[in-house]
Protein backbone atom coordinates (compact mmCIF):
# COMPACT_ATOMS: atom_id res chain seq x y z
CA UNK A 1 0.00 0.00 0.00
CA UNK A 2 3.19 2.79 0.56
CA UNK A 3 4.73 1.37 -2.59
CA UNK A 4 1.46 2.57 -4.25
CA UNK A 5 1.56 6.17 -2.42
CA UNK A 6 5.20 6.87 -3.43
CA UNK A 7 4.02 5.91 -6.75
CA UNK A 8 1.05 8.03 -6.72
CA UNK A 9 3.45 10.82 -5.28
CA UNK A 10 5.89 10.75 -8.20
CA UNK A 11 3.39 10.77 -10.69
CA UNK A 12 1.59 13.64 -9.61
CA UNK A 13 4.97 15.38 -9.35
CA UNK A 14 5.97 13.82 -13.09
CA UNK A 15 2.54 15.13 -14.64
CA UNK A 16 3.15 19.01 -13.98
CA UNK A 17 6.60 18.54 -15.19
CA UNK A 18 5.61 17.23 -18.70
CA UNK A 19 2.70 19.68 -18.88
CA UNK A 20 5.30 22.66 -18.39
CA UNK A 21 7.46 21.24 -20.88
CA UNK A 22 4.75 21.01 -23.60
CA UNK A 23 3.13 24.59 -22.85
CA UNK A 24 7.12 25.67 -23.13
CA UNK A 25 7.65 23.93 -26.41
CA UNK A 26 4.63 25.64 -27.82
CA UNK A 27 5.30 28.93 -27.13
CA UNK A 28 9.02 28.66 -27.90
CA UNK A 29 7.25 27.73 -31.38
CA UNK A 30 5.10 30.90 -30.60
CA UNK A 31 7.28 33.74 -31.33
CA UNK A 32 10.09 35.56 -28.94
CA UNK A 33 9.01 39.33 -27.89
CA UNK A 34 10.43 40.40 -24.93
CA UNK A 35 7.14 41.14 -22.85
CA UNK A 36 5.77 38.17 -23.92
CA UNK A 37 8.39 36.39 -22.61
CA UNK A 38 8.39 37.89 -19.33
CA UNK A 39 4.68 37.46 -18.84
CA UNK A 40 4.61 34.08 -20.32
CA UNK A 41 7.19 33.10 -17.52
CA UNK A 42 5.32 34.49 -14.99
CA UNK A 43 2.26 32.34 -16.02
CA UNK A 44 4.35 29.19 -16.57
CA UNK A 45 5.71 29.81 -13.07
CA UNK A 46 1.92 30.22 -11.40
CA UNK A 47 1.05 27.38 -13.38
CA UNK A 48 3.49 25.38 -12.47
CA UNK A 49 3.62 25.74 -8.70
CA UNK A 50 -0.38 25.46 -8.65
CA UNK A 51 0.12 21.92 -9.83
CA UNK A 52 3.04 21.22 -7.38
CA UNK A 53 0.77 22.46 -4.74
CA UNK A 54 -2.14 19.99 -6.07
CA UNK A 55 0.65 17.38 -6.70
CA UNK A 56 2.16 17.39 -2.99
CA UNK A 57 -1.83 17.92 -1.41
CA UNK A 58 -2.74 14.73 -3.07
CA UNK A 59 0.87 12.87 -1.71
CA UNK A 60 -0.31 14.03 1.93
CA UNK A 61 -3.65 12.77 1.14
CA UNK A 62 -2.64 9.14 -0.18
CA UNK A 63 0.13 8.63 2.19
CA UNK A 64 -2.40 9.59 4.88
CA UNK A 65 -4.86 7.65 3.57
CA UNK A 66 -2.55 4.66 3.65
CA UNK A 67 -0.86 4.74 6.79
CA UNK A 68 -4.59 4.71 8.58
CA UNK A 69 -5.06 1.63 6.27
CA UNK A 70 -1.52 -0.12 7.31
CA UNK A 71 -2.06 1.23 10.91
CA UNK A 72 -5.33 -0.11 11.16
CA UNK A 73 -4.30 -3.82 10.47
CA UNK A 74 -1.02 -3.47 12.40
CA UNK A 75 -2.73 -2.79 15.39
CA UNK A 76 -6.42 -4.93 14.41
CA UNK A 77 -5.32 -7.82 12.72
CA UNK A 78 -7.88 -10.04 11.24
CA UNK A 79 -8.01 -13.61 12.90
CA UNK A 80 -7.66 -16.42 10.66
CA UNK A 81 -9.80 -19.34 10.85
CA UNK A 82 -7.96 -22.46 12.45
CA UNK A 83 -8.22 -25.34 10.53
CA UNK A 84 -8.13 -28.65 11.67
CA UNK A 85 -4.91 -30.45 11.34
CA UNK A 86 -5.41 -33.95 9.28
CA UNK A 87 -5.51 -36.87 11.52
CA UNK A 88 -1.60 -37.19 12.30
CA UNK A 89 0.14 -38.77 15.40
CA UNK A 90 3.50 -36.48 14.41
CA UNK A 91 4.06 -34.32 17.01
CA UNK A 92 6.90 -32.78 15.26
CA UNK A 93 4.10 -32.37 12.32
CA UNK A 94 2.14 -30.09 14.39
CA UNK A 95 4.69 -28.48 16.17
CA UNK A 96 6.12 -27.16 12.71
CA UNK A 97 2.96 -25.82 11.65
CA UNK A 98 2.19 -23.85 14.39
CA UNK A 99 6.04 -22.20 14.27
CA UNK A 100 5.60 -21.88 10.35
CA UNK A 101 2.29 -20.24 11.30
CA UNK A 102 3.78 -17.69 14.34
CA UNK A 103 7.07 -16.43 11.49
CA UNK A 104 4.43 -15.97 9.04
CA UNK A 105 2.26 -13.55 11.62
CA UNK A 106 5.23 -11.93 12.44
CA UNK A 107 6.70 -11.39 8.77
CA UNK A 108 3.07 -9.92 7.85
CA UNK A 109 3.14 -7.81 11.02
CA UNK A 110 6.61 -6.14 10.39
CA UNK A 111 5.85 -6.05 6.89
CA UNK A 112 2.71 -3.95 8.09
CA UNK A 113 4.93 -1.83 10.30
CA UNK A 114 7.18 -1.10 7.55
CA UNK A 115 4.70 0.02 4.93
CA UNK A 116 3.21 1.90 8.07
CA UNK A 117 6.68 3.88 8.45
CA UNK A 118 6.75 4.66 4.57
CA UNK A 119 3.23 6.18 4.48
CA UNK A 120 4.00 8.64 7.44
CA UNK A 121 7.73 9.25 5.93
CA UNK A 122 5.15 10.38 2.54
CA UNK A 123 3.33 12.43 4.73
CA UNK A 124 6.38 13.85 6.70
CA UNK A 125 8.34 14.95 3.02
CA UNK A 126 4.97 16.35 1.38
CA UNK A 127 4.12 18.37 3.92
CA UNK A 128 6.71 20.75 4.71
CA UNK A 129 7.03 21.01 0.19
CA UNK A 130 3.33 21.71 0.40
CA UNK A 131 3.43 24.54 2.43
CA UNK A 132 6.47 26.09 0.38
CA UNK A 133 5.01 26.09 -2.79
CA UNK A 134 1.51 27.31 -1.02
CA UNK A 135 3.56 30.30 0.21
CA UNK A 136 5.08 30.64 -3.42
CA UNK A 137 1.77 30.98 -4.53
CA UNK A 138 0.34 33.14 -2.56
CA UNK A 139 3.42 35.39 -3.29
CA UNK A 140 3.29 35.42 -7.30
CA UNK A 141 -0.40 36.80 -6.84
């Protein structure tokens, strides 16, 4: 579920990036006055920070969503069902199903924790880039 966020993070950051690049080629294509060029800038600018804003708003959103999700079954784990073991008279049989069955709990519980981590790391790094580009915004107006 974090592997999805940070994906979800880079593409929104990727998207505003290749939109600036295409609105760039087509008015290098445009013509090259100097007052054009300055106000074009400053739109290309305002443009591009309002999608970095949108882009880092929906990180915070996805990695929040996601470490409520991962935190949730850390800490509320769903019970399996028990089967019933086959009619055996191994004792070493049962034994080593019940270990296999405690290191796979475990495994899925730090691998829980871990994904946990990443989603509130997401959070932690969109947040504070947010609130930058929000003030850059609110400057260029």
């Amino acid at each position: 579920m974090a592997i999805m966020g940070i994906f979800a993070v880079i593409l929104i950051i990727a998207i505003p990036i290749v939109i600036i690049v295409g609105i760039v080629m087509a008015i290098v294509k445009k013509g090259k006055s100097e007052k054009d060029s300055e106000s074009f800038e400053k739109i290309v600018r305002t443009l591009y920070t309002y999608l970095l804003v949108i882009g880092f708003l929906g990180g915070i959103i996805t990695g929040v969503v996601s470490a409520v999700n991962t935190g949730v079954d850390y800490f509320l784990p769903e019970e399996k069902e028990k089967t019933e073991y086959v009619q055996h008279n191994d004792y070493d049989y049962k034994y080593n199903e019940v270990l296999n069955e405690e290191l796979n709990n475990e495994r899925r519980k730090n691998e829980t924790a871990v994904n946990m981590y990443t989603s509130f790391a997401t959070v932690a790094i969109c947040t504070p880039m947010f609130i930058y580009h929000l003030k850059l915004t609110k400057k260029d107006k």
